[in-house]
Protein backbone atom coordinates (compact mmCIF):
# COMPACT_ATOMS: atom_id res chain seq x y z
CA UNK A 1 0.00 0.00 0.00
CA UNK A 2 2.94 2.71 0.81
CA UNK A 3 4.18 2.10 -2.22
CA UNK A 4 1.05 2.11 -4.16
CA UNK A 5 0.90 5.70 -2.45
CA UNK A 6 4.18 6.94 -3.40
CA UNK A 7 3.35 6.08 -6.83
CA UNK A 8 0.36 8.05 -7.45
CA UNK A 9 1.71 10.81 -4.88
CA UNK A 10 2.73 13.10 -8.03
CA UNK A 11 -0.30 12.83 -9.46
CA UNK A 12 -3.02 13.47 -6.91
CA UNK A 13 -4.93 16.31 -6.20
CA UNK A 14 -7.99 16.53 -4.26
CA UNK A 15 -6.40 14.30 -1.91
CA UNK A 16 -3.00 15.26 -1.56
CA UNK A 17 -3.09 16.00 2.52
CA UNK A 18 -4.82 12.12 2.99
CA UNK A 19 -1.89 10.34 0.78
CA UNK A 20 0.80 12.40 2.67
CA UNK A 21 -0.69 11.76 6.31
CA UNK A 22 -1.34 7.95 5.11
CA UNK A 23 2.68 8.07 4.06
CA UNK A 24 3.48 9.50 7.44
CA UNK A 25 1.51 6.81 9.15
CA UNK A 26 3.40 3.95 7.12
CA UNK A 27 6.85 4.97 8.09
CA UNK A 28 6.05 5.54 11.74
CA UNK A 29 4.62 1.93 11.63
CA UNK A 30 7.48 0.62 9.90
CA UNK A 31 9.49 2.26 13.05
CA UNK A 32 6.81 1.43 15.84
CA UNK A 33 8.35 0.11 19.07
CA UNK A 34 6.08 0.62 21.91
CA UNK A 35 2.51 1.44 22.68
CA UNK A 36 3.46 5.02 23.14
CA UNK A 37 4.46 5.03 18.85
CA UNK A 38 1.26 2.59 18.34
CA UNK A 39 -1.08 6.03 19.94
CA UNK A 40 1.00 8.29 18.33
CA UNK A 41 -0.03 6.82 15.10
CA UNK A 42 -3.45 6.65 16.33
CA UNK A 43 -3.37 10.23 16.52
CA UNK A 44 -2.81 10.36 13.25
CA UNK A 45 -5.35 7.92 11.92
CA UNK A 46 -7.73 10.30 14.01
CA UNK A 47 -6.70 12.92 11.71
CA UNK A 48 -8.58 11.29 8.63
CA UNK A 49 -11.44 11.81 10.66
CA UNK A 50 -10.97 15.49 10.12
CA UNK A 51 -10.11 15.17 6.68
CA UNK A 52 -13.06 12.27 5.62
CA UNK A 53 -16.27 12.16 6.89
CA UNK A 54 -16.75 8.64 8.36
CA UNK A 55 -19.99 7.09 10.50
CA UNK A 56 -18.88 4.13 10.19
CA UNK A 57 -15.53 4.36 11.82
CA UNK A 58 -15.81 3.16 15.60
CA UNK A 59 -11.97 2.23 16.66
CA UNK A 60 -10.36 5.64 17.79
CA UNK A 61 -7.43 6.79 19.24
CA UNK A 62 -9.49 6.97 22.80
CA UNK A 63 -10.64 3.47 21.95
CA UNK A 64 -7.26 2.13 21.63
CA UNK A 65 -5.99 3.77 24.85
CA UNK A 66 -9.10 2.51 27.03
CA UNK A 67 -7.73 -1.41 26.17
CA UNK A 68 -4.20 -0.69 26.39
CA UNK A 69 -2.45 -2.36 29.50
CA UNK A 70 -1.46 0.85 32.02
């Protein structure tokens, strides 16, 4: 998928800000080491929210916190 998104990252315009916060997202996973990076990217995923309108989307960055081991 990141690659897919690098590829068409020249081209795209109505979306530009979703394919460079998705590319953000798939480097800091490729570099994840503890839960503290895993909500940091959750953050991020949040930020679609912002940029897509979703209903559907249930699993948030509050969800992920609430069944994380303190």
């Amino acid at each position: 998928m990141k690659k897919i998104l690098s590829l068409l990252q020249p081209y795209v315009k109505l979306k530009k800000k979703q394919v460079e916060l998705g590319l953000e997202i798939f480097n800091k996973l490729e570099n994840k080491k503890s839960n503290k990076d895993f909500l940091d990217i959750c953050k991020l995923v949040d930020k679609f929210k912002q940029l897509n309108y979703s209903k559907k989307r249930t699993i948030t960055y509050d969800t992920v916190i609430k069944s994380l081991p303190p």
